[in-house]
Protein backbone atom coordinates (compact mmCIF):
# COMPACT_ATOMS: atom_id res chain seq x y z
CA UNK A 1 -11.33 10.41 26.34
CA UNK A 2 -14.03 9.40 24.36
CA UNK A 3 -13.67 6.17 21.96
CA UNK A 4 -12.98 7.56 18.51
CA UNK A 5 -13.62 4.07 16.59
CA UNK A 6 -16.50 4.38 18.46
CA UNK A 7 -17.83 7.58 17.50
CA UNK A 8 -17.10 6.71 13.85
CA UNK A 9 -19.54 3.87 13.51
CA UNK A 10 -22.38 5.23 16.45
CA UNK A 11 -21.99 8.36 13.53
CA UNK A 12 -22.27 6.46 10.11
CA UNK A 13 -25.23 4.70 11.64
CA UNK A 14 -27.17 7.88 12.50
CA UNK A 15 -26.45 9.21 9.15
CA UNK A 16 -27.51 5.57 7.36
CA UNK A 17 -31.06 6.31 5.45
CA UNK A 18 -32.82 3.92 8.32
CA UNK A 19 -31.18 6.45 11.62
CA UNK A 20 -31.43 4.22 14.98
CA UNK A 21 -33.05 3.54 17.57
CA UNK A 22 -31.62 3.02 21.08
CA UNK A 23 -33.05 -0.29 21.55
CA UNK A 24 -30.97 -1.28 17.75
CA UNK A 25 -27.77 0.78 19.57
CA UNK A 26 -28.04 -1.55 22.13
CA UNK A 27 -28.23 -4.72 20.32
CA UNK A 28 -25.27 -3.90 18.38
CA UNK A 29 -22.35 -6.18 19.82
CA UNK A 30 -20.15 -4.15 18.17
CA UNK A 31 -20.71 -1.22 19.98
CA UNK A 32 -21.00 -2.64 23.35
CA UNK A 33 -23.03 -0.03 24.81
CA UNK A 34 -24.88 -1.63 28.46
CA UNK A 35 -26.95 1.19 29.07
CA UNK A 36 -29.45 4.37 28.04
CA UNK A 37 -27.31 6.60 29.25
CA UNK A 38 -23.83 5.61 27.67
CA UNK A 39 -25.74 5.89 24.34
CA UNK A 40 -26.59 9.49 25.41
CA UNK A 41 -23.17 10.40 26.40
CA UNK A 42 -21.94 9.71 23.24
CA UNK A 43 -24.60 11.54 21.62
CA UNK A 44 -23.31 14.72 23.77
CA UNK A 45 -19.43 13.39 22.41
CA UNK A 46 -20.64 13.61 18.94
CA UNK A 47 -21.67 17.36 19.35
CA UNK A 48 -19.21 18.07 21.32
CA UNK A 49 -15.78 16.41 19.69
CA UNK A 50 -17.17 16.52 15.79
CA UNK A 51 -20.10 19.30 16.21
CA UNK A 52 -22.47 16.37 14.89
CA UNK A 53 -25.86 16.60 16.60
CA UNK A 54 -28.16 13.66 16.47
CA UNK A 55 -32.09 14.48 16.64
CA UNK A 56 -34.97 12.53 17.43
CA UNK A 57 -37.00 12.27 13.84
CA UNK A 58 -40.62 11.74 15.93
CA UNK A 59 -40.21 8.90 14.00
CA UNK A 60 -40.96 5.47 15.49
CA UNK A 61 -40.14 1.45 14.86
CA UNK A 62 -39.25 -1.48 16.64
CA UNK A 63 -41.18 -4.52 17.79
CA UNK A 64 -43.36 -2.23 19.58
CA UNK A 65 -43.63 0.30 17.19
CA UNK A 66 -42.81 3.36 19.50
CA UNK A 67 -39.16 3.07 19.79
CA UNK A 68 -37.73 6.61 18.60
CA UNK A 69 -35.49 6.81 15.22
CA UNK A 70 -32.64 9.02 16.39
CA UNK A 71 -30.52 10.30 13.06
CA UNK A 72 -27.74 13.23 12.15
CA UNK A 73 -27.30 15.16 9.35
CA UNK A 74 -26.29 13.37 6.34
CA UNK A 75 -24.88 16.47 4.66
CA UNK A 76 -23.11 17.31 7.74
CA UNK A 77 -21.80 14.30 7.90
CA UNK A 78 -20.68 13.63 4.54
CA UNK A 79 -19.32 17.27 5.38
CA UNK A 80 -16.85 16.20 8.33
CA UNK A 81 -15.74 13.28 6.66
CA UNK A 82 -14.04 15.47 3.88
CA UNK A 83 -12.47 18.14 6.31
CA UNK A 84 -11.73 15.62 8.84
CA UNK A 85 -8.42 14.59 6.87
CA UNK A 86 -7.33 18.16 6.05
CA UNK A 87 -8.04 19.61 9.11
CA UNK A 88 -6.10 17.16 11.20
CA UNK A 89 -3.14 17.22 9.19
CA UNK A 90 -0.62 19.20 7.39
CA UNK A 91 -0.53 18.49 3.11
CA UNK A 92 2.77 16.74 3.70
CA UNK A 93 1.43 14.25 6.34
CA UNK A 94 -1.78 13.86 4.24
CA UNK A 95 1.14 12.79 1.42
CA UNK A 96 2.98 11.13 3.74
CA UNK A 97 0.23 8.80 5.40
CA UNK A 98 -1.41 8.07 2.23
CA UNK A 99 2.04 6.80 1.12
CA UNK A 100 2.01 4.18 4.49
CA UNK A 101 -1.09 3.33 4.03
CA UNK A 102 -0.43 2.75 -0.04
CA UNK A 103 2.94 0.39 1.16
CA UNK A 104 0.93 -1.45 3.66
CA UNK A 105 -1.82 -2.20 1.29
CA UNK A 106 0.78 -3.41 -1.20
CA UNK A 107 2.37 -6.02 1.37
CA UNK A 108 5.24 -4.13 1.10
CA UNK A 109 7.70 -3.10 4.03
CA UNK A 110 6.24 0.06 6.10
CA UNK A 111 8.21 3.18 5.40
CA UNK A 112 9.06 4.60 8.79
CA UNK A 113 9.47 7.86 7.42
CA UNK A 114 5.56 8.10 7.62
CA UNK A 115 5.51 7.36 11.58
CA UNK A 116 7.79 10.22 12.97
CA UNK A 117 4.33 12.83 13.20
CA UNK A 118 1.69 10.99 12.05
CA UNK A 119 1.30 8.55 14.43
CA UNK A 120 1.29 10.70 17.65
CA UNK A 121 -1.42 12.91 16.10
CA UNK A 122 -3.75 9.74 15.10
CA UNK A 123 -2.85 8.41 18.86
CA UNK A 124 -3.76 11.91 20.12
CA UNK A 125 -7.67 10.78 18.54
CA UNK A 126 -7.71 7.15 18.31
CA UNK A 127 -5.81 5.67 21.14
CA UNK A 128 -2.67 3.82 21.37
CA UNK A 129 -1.50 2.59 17.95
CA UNK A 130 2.48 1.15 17.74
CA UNK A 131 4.25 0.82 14.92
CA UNK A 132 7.65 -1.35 15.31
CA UNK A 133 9.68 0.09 12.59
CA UNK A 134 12.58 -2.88 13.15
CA UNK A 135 9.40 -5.65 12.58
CA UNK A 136 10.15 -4.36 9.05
CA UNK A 137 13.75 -4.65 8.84
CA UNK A 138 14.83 -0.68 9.16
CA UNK A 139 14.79 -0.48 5.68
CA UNK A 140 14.12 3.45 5.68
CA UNK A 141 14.59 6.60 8.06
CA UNK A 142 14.26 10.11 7.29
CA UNK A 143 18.06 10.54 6.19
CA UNK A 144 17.42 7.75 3.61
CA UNK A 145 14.37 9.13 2.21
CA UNK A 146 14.74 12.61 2.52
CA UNK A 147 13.77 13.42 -0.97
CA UNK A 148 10.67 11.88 -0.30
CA UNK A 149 8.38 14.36 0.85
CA UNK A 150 9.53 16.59 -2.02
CA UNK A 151 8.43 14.21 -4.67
CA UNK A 152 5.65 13.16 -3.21
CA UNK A 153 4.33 16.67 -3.59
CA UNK A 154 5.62 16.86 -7.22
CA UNK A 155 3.64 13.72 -7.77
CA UNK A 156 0.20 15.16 -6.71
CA UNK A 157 0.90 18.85 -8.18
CA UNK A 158 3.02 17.72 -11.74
CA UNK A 159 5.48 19.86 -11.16
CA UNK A 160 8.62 19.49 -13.00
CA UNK A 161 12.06 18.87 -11.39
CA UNK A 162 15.55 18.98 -11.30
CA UNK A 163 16.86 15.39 -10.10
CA UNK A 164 20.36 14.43 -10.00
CA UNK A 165 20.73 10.62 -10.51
CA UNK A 166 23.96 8.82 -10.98
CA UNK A 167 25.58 12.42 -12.06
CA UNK A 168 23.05 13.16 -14.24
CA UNK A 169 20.94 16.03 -13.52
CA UNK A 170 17.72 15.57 -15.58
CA UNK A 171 14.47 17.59 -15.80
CA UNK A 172 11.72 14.94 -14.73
CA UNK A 173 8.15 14.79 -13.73
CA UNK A 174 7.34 12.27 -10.88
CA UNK A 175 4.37 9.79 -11.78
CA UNK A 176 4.28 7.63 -8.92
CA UNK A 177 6.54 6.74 -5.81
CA UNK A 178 5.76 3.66 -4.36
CA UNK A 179 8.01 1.01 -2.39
CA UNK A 180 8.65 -2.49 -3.34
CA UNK A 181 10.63 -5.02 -1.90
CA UNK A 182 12.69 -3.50 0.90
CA UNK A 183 13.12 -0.02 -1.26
CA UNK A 184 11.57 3.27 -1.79
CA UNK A 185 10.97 3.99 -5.61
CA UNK A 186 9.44 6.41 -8.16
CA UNK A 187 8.47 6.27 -11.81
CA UNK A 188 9.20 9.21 -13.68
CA UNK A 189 9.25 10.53 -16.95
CA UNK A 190 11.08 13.43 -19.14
CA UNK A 191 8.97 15.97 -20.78
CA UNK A 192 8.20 14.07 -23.89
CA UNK A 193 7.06 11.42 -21.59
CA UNK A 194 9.30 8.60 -21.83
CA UNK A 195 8.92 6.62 -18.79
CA UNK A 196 11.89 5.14 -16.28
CA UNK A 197 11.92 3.83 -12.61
CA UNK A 198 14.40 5.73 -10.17
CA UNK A 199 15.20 4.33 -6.57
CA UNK A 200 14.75 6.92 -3.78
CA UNK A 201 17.47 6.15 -1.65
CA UNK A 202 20.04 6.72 -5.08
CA UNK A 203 19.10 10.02 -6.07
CA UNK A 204 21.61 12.50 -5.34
CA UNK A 205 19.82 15.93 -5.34
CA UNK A 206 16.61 16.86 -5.94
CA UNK A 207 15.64 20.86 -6.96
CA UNK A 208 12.28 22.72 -7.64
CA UNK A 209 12.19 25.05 -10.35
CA UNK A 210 12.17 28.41 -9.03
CA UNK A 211 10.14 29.73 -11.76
CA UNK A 212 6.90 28.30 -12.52
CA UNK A 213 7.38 26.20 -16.16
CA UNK A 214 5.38 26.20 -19.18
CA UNK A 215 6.42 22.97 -20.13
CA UNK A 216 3.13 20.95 -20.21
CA UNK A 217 2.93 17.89 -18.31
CA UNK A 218 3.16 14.92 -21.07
CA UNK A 219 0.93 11.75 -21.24
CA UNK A 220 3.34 9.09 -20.10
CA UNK A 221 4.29 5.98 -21.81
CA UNK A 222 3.22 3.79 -19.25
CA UNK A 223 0.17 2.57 -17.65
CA UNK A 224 1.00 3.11 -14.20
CA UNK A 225 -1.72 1.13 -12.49
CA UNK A 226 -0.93 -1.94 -15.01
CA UNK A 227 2.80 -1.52 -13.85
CA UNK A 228 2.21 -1.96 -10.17
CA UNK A 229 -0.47 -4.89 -10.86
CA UNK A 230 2.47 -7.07 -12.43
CA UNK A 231 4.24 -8.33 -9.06
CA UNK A 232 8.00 -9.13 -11.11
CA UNK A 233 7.75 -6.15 -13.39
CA UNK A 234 8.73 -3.60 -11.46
CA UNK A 235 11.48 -3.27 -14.20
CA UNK A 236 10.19 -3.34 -17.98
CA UNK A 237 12.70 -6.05 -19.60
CA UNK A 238 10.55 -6.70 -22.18
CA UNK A 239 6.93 -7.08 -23.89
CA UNK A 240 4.63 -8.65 -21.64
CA UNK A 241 4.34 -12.56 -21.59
CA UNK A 242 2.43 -15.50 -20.30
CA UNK A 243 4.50 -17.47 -17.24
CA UNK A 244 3.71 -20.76 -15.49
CA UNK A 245 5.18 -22.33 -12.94
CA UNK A 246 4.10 -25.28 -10.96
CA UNK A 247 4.28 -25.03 -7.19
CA UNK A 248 4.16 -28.06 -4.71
CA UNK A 249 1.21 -28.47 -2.60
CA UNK A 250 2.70 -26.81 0.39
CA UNK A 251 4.06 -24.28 -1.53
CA UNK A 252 0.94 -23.32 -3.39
CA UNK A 253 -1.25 -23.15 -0.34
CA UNK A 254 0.94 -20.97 0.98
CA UNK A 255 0.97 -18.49 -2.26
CA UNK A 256 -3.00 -18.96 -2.27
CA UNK A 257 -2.92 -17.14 0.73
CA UNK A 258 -1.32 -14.20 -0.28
CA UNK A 259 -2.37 -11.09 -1.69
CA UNK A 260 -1.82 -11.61 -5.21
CA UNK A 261 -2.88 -8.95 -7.74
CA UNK A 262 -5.47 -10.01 -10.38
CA UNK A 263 -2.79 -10.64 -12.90
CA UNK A 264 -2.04 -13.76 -11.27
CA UNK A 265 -4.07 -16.72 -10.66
CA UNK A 266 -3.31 -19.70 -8.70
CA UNK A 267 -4.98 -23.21 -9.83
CA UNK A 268 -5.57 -26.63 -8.15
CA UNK A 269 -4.04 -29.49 -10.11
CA UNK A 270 -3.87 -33.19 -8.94
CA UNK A 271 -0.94 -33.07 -6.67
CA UNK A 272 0.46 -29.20 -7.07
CA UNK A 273 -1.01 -25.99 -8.08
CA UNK A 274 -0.64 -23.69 -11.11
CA UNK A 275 0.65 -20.55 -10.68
CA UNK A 276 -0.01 -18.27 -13.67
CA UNK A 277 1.02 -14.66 -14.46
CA UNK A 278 1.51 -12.15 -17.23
CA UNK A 279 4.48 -10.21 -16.43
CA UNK A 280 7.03 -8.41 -18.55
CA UNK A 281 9.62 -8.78 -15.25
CA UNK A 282 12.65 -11.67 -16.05
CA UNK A 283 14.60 -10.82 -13.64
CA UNK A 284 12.66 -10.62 -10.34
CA UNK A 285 9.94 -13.88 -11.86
CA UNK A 286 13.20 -15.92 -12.17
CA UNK A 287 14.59 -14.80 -8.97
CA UNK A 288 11.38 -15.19 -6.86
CA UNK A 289 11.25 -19.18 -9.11
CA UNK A 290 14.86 -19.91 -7.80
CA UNK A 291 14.50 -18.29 -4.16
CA UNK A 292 11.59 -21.39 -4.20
CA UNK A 293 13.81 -24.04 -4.74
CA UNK A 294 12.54 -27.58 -5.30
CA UNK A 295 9.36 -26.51 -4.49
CA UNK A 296 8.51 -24.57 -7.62
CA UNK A 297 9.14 -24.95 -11.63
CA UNK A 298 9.21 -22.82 -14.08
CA UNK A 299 7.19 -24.39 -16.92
CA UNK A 300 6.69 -21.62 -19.45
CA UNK A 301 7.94 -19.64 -21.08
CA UNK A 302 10.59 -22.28 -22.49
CA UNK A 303 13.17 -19.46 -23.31
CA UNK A 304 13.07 -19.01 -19.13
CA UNK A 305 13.27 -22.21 -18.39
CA UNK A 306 16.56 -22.72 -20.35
CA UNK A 307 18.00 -19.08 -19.06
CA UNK A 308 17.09 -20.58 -15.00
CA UNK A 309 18.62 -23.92 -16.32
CA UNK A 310 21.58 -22.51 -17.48
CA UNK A 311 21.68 -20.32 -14.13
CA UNK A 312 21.44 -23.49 -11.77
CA UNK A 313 24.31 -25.09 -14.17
CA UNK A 314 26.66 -22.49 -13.27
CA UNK A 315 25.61 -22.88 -9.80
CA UNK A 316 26.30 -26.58 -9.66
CA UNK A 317 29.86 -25.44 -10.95
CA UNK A 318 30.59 -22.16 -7.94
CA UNK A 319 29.59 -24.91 -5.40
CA UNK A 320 30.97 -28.19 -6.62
CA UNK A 321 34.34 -26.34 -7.01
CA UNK A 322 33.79 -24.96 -3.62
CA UNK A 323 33.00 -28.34 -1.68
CA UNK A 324 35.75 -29.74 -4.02
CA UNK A 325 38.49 -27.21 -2.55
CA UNK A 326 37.00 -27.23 0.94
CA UNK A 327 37.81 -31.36 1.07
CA UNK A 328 41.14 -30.95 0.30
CA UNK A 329 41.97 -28.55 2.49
CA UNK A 330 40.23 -30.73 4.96
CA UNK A 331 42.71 -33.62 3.69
């Protein structure tokens, strides 16, 4: 079976304003082509597997100035690139994969709902490609998420639904699902737009209107790609403030090499590093301080600093008791 990575790049160069030549084909490393002939069989591939025919232009280059510029159609190409998606897979998968791909990007855990007929179709074209659902801790199956696909779609089209939460049946409009530390959730928002944050695995029912509404999708009261740039404010506690907290050196090499969004920025300083954020998130910024440990400290905001303070204090008291009790019963 022809290489489908392969074909990809061999393709975008033919279509690149320069073309190629086969002498250029064969310098490419990349490519790894030894021979005339393996260039030309891929040629036929093209035509064959993607109905992409590349031409000789009667143009010529090279050092000796008669090497032939072989191209493809740009339009054509430009033309399979946007059908190539829909016409290997189903809207759902298109929803689906762009969902893995979305959590992957995000550093967060893969949703192995995506994998159960994606990945054999893209192994089908590409070759072998294994994803270990247990790497990432089992977090989700299709039992788990099986509301997913449904507002997935309701996210792309606006359409408004029924969703029972907590006993509540509510009429909501999906914004955004997205998953974030070992869970599936979704912002949505009521129809006078008023903005909340559901978790996937929690919602009880889910419905589609039978009858098409004429309730007009609101503008909601959130900037969703602000809220998934702040990494602790997955939950809106409050207005947004400035946070600092001072890493050790180990510690903030170790965050420097993370995928941080541009909210945050991580800065040498004699012995440690400055990390600083703007966040509206207490809960998860003091959690992710404390799950640190000696090697980080909050330094601002003060009112923080006091609340993780007062946390550790009560702490000192669970534990003290405990190693307290455990010695006398040791005697």
């Amino acid at each position: 079976m022809p290489n489908f990575n392969k074909l990809i790049v061999l393709a975008s160069k033919l279509a690149s304003d320069n073309g190629v030549t086969i002498q250029e084909l064969l310098r490419d490393d990349n490519l790894g082509y030894n021979s005339r002939s393996s260039i030309y069989q891929d040629f036929r591939n093209l035509e064959i597997s993607f109905g992409l025919t590349p031409y000789n232009t009667e143009e010529n280059r090279g050092k000796s100035g008669r090497e032939a510029v072989y191209r493809i159609d740009k339009e054509r190409w430009n033309e399979f690139k946007s059908e190539f998606m829909s016409k290997t897979f189903s809207s759902k998968e298109r929803r689906r994969l762009s969902f893995m791909l979305e959590s992957i990007g995000s550093l967060s855990p893969l949703v192995n709902v995506s994998t159960d007929d994606i990945i054999p179709k893209l192994n089908s074209i590409i070759g072998d490609i294994s994803i270990d659902a247990a790497k990432f801790g089992g977090y989700f199956n299709l039992e788990t998420t099986k509301f997913l696909d449904i507002l997935l779609e309701a996210q792309e089209t606006k359409e408004l639904l029924y969703i029972t939460y907590g006993g509540d049946r509510r009429e909501l409009f999906v914004i955004k699902c997205f998953v974030f530390s070992g869970g599936t959730y979704c912002y949505v928002m009521d129809t006078k737009g008023k903005s909340y944050m559901l978790s996937v695995q929690r919602i009880e029912k889910v419905e589609q209107k039978l009858l098409k509404n004429n309730i007009p999708y609101p503008t909601p009261d959130v900037d969703i790609d602000k809220a998934l740039s702040d990494p602790f404010g997955i939950v809106r506690e409050k207005e947004e403030f400035d946070a600092v907290v001072k890493l050790s050196d180990g510690q903030g090499y170790y965050e420097k090499e993370k995928l941080w969004p541009d909210s945050v920025k991580i800065e040498r300083e004699d012995d440690h590093w400055l990390f600083k954020v703007r966040t509206c998130g207490v809960y998860w910024l003091r959690r992710w301080v404390m799950s640190l440990g000696k090697e980080a400290e909050l330094l601002e905001p003060e009112w923080l600093r006091d609340g993780i303070r007062e946390e550790i204090e009560r702490m000192n008291v669970i534990y003290g008791r405990n190693a307290g009790n455990r010695r006398k019963q040791n005697g």
